[in-house]
Protein backbone atom coordinates (compact mmCIF):
# COMPACT_ATOMS: atom_id res chain seq x y z
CA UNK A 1 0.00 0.00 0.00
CA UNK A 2 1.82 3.26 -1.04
CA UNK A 3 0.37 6.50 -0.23
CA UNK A 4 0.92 9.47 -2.27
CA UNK A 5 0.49 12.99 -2.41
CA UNK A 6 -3.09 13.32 -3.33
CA UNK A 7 -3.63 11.30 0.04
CA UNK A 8 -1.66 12.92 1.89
CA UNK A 9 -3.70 15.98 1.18
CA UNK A 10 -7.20 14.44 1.74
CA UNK A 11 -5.52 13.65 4.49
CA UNK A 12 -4.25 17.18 5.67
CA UNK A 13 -8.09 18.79 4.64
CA UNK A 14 -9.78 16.25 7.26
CA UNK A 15 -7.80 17.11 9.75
CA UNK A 16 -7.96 20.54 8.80
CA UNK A 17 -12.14 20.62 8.57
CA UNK A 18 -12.21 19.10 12.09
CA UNK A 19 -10.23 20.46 13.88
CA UNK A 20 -10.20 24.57 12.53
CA UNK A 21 -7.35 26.37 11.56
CA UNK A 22 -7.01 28.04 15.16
CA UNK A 23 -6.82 24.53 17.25
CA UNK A 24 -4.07 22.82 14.60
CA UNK A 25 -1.41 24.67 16.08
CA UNK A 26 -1.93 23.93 19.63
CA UNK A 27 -2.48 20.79 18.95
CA UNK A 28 0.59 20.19 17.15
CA UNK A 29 2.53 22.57 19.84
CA UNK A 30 1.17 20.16 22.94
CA UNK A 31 2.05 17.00 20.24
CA UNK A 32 5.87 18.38 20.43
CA UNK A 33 6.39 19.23 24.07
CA UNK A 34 4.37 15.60 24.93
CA UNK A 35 6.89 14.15 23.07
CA UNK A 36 9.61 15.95 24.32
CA UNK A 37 8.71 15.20 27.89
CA UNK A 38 8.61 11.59 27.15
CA UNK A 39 12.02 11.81 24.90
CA UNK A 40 13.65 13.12 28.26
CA UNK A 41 11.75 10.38 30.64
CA UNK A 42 12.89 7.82 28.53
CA UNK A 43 16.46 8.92 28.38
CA UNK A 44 16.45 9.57 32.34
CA UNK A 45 15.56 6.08 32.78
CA UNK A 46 18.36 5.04 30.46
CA UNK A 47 20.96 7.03 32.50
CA UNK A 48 19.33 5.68 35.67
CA UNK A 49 19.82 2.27 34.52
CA UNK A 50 23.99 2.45 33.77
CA UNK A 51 24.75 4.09 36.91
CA UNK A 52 23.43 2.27 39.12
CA UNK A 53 25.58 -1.27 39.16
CA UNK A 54 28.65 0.16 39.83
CA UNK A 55 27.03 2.16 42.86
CA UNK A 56 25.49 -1.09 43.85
CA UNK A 57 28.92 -2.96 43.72
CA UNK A 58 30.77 0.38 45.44
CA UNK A 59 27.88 0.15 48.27
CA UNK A 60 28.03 -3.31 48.84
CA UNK A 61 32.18 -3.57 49.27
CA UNK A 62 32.22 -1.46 52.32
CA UNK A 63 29.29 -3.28 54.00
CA UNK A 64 31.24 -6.72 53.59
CA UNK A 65 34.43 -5.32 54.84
CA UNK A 66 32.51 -4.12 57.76
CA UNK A 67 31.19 -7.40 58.74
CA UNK A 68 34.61 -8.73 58.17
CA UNK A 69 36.07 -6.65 60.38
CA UNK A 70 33.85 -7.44 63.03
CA UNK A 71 33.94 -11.02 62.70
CA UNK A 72 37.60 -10.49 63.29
CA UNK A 73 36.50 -8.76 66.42
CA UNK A 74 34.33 -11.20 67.57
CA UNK A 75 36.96 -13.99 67.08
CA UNK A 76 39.48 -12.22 68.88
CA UNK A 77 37.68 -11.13 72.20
């Protein structure tokens, strides 16, 4: 199915009729910025994602040399 431009501008003169001339730009205006909002979500959540292991890993080392040490402590006294 190929469309061409004689669809295209059936196309563009329905949306035109119902909608009006003076809503098609907000329209298209709130399209953009909704899609721009969920451009940045989606990228947040893809720099949320990398981060995080080695934070994990960096978190977790600490803890286990912390029980370590006082294992050592224990076994000592």
């Amino acid at each position: 199915m190929d469309i061409g431009w004689p669809e295209i501008a059936i196309i563009a003169v329905v949306v035109l009729v119902l909608f009006g001339s003076k809503k098609l730009p907000d329209a298209a205006r709130s399209l953009g910025r909704s899609m721009r909002i969920m451009k940045t979500e989606i990228k947040g959540l893809h720099d949320d994602e990398t981060p995080a292991a080695p934070a994990e890993l960096a978190a977790a080392k600490p803890a286990n040399a912390d029980s370590a040490s006082a294992e050592q402590t224990t076994s000592s006294s």
